[in-house]
N, C-alpha and C. Protein backbone atom coordinates (compact mmCIF):
# COMPACT_ATOMS: atom_id res chain seq x y z
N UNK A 1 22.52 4.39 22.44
CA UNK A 1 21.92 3.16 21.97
C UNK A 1 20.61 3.49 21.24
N UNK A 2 20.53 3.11 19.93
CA UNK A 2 19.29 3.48 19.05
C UNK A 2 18.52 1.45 19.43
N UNK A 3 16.64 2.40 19.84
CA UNK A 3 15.86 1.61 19.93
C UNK A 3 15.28 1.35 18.78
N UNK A 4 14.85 0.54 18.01
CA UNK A 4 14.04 0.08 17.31
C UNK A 4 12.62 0.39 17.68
N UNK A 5 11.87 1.13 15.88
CA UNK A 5 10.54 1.42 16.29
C UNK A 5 9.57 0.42 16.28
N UNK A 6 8.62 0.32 16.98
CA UNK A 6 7.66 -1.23 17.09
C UNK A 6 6.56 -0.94 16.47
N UNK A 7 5.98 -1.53 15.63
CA UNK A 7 4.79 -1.30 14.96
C UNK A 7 3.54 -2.31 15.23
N UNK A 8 3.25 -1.76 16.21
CA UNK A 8 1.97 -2.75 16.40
C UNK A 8 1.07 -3.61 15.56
N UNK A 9 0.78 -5.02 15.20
CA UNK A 9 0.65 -5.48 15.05
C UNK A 9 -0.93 -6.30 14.44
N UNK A 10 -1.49 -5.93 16.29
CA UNK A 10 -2.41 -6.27 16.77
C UNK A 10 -3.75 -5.47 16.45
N UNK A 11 -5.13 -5.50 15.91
CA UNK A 11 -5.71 -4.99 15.75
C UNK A 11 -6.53 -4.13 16.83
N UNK A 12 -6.55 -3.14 16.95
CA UNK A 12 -7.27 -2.21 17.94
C UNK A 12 -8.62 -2.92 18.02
N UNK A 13 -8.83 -3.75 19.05
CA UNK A 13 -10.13 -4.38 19.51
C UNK A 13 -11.00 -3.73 20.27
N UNK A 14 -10.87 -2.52 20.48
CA UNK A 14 -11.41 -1.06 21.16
C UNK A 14 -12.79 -1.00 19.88
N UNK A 15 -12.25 -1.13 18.50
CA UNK A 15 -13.21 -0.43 17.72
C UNK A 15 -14.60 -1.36 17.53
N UNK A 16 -15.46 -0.56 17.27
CA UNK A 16 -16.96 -1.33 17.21
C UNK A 16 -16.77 -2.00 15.61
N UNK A 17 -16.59 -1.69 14.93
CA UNK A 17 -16.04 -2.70 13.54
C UNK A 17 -15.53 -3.98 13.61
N UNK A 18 -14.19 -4.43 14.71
CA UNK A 18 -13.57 -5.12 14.62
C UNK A 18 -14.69 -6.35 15.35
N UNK A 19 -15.31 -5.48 16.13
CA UNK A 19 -16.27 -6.84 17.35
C UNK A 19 -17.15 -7.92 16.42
N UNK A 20 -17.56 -7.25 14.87
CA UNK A 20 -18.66 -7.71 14.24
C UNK A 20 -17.85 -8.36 13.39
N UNK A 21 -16.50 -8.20 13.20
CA UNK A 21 -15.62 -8.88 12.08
C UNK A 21 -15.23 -10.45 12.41
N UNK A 22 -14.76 -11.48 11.38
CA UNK A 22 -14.06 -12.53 11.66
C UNK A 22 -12.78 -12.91 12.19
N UNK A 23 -11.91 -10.88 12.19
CA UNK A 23 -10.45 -11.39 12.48
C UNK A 23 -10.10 -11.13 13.77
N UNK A 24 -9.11 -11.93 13.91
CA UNK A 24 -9.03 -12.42 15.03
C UNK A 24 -7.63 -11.50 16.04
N UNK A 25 -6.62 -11.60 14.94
CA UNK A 25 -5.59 -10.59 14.80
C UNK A 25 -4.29 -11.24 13.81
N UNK A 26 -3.42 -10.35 13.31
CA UNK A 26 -2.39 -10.31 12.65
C UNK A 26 -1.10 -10.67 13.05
N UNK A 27 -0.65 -11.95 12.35
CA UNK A 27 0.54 -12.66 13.09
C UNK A 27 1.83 -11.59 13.32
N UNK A 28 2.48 -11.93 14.33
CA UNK A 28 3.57 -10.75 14.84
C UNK A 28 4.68 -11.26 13.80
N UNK A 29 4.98 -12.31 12.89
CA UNK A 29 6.16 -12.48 11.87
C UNK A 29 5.59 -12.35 10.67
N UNK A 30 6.86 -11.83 9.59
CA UNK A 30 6.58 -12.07 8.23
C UNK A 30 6.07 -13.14 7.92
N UNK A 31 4.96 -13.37 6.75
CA UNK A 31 4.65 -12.28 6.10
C UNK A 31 2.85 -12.13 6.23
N UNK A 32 3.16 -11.89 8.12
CA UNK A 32 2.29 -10.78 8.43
C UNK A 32 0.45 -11.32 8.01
N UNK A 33 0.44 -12.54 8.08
CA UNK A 33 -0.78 -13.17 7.68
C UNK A 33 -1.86 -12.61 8.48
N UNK A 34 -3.12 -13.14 8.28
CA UNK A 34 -4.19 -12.62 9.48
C UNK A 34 -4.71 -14.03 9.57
N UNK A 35 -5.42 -13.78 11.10
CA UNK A 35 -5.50 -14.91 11.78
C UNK A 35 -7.15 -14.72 12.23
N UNK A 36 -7.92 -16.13 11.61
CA UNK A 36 -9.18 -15.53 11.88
C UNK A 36 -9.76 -16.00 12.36
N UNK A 37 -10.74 -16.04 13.21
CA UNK A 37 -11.81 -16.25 14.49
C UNK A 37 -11.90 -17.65 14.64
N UNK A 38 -12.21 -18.43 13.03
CA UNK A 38 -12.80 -19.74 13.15
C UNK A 38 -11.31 -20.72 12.97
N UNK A 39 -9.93 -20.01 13.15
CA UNK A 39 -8.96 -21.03 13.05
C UNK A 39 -8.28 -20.92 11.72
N UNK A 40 -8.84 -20.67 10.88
CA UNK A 40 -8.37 -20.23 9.26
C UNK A 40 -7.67 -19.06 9.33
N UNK A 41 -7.04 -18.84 7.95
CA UNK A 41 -5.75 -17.92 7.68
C UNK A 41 -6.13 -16.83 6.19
N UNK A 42 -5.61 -15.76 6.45
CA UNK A 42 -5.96 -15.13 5.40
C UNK A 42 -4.96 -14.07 5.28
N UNK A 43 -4.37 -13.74 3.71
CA UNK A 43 -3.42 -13.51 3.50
C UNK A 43 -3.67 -12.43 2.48
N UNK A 44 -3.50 -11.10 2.06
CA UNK A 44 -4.11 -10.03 1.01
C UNK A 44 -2.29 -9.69 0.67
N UNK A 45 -2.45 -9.70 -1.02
CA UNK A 45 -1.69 -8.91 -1.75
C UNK A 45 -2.34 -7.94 -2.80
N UNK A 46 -1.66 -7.31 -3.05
CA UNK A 46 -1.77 -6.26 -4.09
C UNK A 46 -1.19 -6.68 -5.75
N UNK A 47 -2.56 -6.06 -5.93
CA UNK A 47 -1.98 -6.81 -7.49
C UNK A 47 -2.13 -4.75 -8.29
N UNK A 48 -1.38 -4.77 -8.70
CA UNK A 48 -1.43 -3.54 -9.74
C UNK A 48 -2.04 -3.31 -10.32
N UNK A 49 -2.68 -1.79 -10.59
CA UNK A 49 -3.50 -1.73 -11.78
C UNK A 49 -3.14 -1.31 -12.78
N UNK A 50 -3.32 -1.36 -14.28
CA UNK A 50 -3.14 -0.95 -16.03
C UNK A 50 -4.02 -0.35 -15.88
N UNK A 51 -3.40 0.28 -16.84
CA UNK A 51 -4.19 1.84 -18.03
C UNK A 51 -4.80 0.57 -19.05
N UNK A 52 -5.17 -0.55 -19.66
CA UNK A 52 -5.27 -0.92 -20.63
C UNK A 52 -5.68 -0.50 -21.78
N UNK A 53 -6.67 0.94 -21.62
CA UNK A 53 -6.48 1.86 -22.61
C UNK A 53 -5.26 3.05 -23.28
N UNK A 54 -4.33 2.83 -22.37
CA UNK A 54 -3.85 3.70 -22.34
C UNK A 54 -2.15 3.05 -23.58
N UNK A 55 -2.23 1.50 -23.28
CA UNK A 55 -1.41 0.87 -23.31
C UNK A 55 -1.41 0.55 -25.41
N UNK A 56 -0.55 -0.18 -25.51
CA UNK A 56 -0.40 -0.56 -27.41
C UNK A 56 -1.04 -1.31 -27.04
N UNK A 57 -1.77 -2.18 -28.80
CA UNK A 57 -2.37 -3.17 -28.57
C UNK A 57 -1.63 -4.35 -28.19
N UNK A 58 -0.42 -4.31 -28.35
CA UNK A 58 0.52 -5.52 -28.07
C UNK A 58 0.51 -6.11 -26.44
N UNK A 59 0.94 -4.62 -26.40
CA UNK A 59 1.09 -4.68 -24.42
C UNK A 59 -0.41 -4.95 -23.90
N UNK A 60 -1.22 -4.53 -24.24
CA UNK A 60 -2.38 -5.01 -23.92
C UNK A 60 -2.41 -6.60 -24.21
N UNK A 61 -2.59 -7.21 -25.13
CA UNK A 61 -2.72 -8.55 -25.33
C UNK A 61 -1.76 -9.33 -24.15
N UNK A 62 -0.38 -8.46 -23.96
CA UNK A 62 0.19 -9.58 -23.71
C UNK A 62 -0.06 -9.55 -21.96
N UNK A 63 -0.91 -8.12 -21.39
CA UNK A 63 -1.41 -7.98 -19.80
C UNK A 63 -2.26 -9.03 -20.18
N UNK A 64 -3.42 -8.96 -20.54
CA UNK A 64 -4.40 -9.90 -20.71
C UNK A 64 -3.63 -11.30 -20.62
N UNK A 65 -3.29 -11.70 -21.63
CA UNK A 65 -2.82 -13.37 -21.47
C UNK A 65 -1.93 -13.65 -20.28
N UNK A 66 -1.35 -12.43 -20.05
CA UNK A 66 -0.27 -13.02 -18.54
C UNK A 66 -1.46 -13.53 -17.43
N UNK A 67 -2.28 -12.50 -17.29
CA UNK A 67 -3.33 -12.55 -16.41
C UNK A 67 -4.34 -13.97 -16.32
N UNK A 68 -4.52 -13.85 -17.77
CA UNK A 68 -5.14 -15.43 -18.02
C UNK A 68 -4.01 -16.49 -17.53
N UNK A 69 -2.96 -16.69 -18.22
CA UNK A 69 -2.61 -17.49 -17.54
C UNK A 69 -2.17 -17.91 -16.59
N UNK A 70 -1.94 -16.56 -15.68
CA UNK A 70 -2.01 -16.42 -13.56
C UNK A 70 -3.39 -17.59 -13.33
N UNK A 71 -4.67 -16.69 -14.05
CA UNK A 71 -5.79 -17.67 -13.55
C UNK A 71 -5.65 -19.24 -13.79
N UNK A 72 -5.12 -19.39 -14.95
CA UNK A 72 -5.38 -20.98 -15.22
C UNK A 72 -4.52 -21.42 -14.54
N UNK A 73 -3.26 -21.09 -14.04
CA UNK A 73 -2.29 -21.99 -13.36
C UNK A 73 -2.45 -22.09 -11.89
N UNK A 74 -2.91 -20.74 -11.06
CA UNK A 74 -3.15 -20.66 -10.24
C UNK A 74 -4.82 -21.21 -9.59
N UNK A 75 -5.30 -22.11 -9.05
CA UNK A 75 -6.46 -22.60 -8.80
C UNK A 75 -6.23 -22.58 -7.33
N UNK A 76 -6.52 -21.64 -6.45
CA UNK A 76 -6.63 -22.02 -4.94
C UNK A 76 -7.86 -20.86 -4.80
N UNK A 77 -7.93 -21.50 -2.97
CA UNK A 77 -9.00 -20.36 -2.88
C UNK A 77 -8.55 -18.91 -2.64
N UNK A 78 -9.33 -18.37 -3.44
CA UNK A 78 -9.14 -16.61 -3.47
C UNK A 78 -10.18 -16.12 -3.76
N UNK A 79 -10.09 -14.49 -3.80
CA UNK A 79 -10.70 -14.04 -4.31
C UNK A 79 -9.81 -12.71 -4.91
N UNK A 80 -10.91 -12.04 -5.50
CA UNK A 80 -9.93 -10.12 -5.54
C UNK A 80 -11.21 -9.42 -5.27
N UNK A 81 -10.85 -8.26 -4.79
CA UNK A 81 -12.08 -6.73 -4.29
C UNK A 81 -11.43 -5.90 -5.15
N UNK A 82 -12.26 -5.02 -5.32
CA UNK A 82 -11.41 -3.74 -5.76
C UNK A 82 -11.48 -2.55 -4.56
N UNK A 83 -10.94 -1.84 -4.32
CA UNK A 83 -11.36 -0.75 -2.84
C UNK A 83 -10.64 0.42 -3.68
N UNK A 84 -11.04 1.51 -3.27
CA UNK A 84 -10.54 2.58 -3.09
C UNK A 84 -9.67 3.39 -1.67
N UNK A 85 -8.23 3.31 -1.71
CA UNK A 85 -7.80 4.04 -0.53
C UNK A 85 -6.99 5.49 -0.68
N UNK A 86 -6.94 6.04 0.76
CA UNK A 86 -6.31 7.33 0.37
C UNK A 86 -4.80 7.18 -0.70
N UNK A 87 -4.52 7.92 -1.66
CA UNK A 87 -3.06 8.16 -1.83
C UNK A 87 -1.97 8.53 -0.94
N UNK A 88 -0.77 7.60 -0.76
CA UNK A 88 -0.14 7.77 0.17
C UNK A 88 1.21 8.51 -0.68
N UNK A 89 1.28 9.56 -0.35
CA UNK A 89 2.42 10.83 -0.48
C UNK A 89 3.31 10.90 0.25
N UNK A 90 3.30 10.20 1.46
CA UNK A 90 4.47 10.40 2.51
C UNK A 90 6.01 10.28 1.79
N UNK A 91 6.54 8.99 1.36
CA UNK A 91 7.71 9.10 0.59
C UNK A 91 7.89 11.12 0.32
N UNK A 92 6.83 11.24 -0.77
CA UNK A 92 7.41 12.64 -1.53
C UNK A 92 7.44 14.11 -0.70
N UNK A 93 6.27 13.61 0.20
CA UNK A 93 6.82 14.46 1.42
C UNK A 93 7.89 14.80 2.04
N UNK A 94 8.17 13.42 2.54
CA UNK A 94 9.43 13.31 3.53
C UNK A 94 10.95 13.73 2.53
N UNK A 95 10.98 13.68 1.22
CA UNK A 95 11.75 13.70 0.28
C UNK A 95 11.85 15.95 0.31
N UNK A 96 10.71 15.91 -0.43
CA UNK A 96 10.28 17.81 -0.02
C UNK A 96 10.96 18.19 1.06
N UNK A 97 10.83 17.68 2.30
CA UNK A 97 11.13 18.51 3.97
C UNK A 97 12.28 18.10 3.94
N UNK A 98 12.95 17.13 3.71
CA UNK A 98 14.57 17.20 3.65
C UNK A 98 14.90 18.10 2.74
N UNK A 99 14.81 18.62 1.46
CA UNK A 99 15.37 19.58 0.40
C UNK A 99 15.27 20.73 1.32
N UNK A 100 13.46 21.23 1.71
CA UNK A 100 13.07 22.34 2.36
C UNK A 100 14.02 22.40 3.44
N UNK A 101 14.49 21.63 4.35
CA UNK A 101 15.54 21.60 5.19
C UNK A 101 17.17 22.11 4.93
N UNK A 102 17.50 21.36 3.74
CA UNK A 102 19.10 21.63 3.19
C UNK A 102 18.89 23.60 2.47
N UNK A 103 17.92 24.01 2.22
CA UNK A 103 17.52 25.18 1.46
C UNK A 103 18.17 26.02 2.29
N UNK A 104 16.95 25.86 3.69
CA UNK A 104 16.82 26.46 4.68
C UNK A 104 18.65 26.78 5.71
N UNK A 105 18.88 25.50 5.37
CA UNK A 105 20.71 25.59 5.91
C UNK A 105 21.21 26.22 5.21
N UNK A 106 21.22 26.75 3.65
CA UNK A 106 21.96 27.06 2.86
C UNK A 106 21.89 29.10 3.02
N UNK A 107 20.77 29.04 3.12
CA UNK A 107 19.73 30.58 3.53
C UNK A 107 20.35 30.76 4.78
N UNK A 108 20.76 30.46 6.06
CA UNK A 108 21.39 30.73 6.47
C UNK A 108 23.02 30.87 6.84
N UNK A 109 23.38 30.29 6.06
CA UNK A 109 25.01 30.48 5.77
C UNK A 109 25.02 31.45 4.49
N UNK A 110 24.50 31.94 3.54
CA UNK A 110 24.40 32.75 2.52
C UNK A 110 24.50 33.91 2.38
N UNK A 111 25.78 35.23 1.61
CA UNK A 111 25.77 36.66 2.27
C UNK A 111 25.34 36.77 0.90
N UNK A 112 25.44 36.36 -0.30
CA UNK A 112 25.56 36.96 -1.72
C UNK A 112 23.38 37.30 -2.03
N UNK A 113 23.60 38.03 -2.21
CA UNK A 113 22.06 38.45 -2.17
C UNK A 113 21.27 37.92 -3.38
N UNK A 114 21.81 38.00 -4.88
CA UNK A 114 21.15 37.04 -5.83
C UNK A 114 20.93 35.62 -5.33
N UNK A 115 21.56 35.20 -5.04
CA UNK A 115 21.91 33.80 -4.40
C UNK A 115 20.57 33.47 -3.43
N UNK A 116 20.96 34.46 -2.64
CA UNK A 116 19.90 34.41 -1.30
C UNK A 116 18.21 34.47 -1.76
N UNK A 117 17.92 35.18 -2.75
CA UNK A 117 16.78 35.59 -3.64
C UNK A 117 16.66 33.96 -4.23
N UNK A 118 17.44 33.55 -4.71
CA UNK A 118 17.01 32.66 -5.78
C UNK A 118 16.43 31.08 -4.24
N UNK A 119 17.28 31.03 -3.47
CA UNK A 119 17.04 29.93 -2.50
C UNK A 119 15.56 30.30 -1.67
N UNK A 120 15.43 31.94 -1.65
CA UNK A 120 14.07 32.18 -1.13
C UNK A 120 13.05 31.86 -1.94
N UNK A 121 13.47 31.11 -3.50
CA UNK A 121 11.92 31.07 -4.35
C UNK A 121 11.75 29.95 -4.02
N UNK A 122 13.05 29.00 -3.91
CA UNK A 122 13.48 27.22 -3.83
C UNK A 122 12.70 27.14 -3.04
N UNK A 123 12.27 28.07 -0.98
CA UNK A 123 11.82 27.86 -0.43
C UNK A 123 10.13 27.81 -0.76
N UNK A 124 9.67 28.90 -1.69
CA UNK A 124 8.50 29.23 -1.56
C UNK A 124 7.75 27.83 -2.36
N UNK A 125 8.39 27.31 -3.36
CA UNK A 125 8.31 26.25 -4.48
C UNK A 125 8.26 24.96 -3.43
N UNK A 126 9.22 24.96 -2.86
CA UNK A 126 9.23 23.58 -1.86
C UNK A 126 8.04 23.28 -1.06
N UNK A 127 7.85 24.65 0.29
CA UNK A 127 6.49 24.66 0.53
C UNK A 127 5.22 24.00 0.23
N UNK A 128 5.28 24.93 -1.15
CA UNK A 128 4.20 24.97 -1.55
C UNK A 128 3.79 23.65 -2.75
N UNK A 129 4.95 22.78 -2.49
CA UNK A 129 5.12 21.65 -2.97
C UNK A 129 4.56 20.60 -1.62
N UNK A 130 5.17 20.51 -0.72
CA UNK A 130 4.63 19.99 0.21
C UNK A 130 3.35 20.11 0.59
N UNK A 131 2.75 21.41 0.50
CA UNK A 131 1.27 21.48 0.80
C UNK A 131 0.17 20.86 -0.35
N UNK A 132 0.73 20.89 -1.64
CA UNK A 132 0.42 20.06 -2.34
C UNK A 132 0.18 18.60 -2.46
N UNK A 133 1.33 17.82 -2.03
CA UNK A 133 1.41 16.68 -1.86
C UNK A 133 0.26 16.20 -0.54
N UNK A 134 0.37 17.09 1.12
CA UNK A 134 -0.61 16.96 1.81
C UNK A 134 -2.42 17.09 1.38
N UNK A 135 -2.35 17.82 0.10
CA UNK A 135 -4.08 17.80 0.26
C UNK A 135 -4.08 16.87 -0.92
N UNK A 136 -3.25 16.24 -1.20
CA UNK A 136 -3.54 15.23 -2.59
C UNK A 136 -3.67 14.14 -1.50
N UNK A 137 -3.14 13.92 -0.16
CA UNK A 137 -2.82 12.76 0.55
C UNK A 137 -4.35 12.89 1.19
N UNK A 138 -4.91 14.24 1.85
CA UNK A 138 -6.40 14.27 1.90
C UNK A 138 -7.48 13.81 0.88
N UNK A 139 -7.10 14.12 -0.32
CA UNK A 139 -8.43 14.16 -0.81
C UNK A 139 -8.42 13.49 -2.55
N UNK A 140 -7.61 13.06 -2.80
CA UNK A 140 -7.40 12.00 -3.89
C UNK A 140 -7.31 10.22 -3.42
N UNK A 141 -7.98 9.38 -3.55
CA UNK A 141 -8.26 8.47 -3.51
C UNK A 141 -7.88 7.48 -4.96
N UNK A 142 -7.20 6.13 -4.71
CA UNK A 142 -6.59 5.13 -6.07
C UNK A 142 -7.73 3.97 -5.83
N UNK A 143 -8.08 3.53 -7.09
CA UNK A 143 -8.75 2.25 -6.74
C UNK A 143 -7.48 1.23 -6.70
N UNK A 144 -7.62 0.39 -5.98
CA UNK A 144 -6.68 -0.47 -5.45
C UNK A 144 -7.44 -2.45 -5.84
N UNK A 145 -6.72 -3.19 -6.11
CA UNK A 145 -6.99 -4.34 -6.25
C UNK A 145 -6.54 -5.07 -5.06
N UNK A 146 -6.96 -5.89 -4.42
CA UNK A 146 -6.47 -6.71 -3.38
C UNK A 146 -7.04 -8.14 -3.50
N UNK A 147 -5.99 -9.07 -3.61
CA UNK A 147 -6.05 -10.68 -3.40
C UNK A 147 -6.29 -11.11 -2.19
N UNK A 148 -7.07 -11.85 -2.24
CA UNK A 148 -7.60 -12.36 -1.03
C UNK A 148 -6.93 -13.79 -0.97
N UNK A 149 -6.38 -14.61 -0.02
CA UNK A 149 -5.73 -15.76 -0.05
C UNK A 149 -6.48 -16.15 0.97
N UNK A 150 -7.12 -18.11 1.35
CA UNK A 150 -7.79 -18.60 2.31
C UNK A 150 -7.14 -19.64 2.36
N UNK A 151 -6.66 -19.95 3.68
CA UNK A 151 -6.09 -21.21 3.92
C UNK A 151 -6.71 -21.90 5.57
N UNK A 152 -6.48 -23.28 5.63
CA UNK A 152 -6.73 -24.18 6.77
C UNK A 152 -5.50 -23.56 7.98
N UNK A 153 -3.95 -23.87 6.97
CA UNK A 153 -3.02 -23.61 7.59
C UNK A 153 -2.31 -22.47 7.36
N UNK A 154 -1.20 -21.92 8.38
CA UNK A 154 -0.39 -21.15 8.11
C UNK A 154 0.64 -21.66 7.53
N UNK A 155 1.20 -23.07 7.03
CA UNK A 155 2.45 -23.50 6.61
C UNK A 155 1.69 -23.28 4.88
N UNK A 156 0.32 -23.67 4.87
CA UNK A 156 0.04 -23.73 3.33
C UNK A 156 -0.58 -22.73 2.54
N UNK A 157 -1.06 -21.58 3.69
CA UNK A 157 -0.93 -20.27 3.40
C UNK A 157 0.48 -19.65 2.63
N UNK A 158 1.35 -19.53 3.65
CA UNK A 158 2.86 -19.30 2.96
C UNK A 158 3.26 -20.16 1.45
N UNK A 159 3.18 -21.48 1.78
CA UNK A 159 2.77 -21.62 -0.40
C UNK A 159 2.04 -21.39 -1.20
N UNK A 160 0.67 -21.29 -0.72
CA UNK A 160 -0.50 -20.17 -1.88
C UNK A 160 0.66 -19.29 -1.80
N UNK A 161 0.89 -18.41 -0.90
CA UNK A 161 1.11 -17.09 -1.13
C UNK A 161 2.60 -16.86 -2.09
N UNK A 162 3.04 -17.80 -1.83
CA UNK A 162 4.56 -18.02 -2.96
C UNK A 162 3.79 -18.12 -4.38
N UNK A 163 3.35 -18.99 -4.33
CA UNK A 163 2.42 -19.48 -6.10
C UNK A 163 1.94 -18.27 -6.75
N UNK A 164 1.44 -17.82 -5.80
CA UNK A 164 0.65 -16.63 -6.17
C UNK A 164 1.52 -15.64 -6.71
N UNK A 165 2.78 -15.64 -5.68
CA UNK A 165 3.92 -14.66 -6.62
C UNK A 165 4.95 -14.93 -7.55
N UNK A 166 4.55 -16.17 -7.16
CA UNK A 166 5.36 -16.60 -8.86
C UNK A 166 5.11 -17.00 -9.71
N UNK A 167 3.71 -17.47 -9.73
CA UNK A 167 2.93 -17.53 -11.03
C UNK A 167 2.70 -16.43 -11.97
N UNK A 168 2.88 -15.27 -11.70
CA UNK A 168 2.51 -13.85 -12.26
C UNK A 168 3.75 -13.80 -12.59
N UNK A 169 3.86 -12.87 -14.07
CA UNK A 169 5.04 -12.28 -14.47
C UNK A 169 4.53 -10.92 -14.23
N UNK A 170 5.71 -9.75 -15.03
CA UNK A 170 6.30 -8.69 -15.01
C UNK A 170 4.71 -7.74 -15.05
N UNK A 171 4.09 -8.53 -15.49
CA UNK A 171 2.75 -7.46 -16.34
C UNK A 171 1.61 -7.66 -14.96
N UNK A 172 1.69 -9.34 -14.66
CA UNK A 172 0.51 -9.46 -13.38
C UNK A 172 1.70 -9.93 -12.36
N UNK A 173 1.49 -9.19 -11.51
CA UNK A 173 2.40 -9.75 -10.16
C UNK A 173 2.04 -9.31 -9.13
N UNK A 174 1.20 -10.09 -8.21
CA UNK A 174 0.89 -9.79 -6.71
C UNK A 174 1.73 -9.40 -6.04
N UNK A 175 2.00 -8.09 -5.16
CA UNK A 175 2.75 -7.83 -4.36
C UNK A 175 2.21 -7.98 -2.85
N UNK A 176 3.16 -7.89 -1.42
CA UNK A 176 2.88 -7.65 -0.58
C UNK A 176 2.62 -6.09 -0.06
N UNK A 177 1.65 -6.63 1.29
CA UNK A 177 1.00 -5.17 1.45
C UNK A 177 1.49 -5.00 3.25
N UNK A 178 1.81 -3.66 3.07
CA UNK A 178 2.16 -3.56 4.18
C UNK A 178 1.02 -3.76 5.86
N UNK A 179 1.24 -4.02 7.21
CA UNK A 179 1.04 -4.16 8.21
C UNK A 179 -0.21 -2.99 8.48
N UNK A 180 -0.15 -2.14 7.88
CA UNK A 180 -0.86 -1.04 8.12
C UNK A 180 -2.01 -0.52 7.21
N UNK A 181 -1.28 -1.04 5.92
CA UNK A 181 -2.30 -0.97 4.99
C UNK A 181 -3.17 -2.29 4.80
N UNK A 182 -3.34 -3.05 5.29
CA UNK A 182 -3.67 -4.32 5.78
C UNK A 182 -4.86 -4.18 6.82
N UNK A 183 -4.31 -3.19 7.99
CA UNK A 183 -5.45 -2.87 8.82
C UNK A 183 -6.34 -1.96 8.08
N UNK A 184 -6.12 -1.16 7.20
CA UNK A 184 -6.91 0.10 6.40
C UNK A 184 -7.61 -0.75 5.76
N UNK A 185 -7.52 -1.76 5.32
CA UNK A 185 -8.40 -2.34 4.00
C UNK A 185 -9.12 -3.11 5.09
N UNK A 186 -8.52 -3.74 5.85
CA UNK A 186 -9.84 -4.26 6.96
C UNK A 186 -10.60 -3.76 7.79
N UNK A 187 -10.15 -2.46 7.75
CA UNK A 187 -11.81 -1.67 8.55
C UNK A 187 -12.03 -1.39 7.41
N UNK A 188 -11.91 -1.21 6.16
CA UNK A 188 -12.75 -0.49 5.19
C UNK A 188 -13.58 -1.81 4.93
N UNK A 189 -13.47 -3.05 4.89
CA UNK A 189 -13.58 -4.11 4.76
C UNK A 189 -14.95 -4.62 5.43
N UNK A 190 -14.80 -4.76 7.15
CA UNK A 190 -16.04 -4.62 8.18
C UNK A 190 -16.64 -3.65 8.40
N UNK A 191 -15.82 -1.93 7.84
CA UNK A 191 -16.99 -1.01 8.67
C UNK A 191 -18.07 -1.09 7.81
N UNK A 192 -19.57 -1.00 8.17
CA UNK A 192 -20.01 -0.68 7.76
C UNK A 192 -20.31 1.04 7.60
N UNK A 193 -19.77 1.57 7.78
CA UNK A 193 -20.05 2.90 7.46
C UNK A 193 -18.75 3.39 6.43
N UNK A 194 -18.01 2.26 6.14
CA UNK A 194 -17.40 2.56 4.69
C UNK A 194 -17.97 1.93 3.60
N UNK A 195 -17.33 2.20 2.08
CA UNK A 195 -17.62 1.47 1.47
C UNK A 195 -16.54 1.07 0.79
N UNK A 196 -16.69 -0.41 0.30
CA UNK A 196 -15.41 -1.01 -0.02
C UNK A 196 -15.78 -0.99 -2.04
């Protein structure tokens, strides 16, 4: 019988950050709102960031006006931050150590010696691919955009938070943020010994 993994929820109220903060804790159902001290609701998506230099002038104009017109249609309370968080590499990790894995099976069923040579570089490349990906996950940091959503209720939270994603097209579109990265942006948020 396979158990289901549980992902806690609840904010570690152990930490000296959380005592000075407004939240209260994070609802146990999708989509995962936060629940805050004075009775109010608060809801963070991710909005993407552009190269806008990087982009034609077309595509540029037409990020810009999507964006404008997210703002004009959309009027609730919000806000956006910008933060910086670690880069998360895990996906390409976990992707690496399965290959590094199938290599490693192959290296041992293998008598033909070119063969065996060429899967020992696969190994050294993989490695050293993975250790790559780990100190980029240390020490490279994305600036990140995050929407802030404020509501009375949780029923009218859940329609900001629809509006919000469907007011945006292809170019501006708030996404959801995961349970975890949710808690990361909220201690980066109250600690004071970060900076947001």
């Amino acid at each position: 019988m396979r158990h289901k993994k549980t992902v806690s929820r609840n904010i570690d109220t152990n930490n000296e950050w959380i005592k000075n903060s407004p939240i209260k804790r994070i609802q146990e159902k999708a989509p995962y709102a936060i629940e805050l001290a004075d009775g109010n609701y608060l809801q963070m998506l991710e909005i993407r960031g552009k190269d806008l230099y990087a982009m034609g002038e077309s595509e540029t104009n037409r990020t810009v006006l999507n964006y404008y017109n997210w703002l004009t249609d959309f009027n609730a309370d919000w806000t956006i931050y910008s933060t910086t968080l670690p880069t998360d590499t895990s996906i390409q990790i976990d992707y690496l150590k399965k290959r590094l894995s199938v290599c490693r099976d192959e290296m041992k069923r293998c008598t033909n010696q070119r063969l065996l040579a060429q899967l020992k570089d696969r190994e050294h490349i993989l490695r050293a691919s993975i250790q790559t990906e780990e100190q980029i996950q240390k020490e490279i940091y994305n600036v990140e955009f995050i929407l802030f959503l404020f509501s009375k209720k949780i029923n009218e939270l859940e329609d900001l938070t629809r509006k919000a994603k469907s007011y945006g097209s292809g170019d501006f579109l708030p996404q959801d943020i995961s349970v975890e990265k949710k808690k990361q942006i909220l201690k980066q948020f109250f600690n004071m010994n970060e900076k947001i």
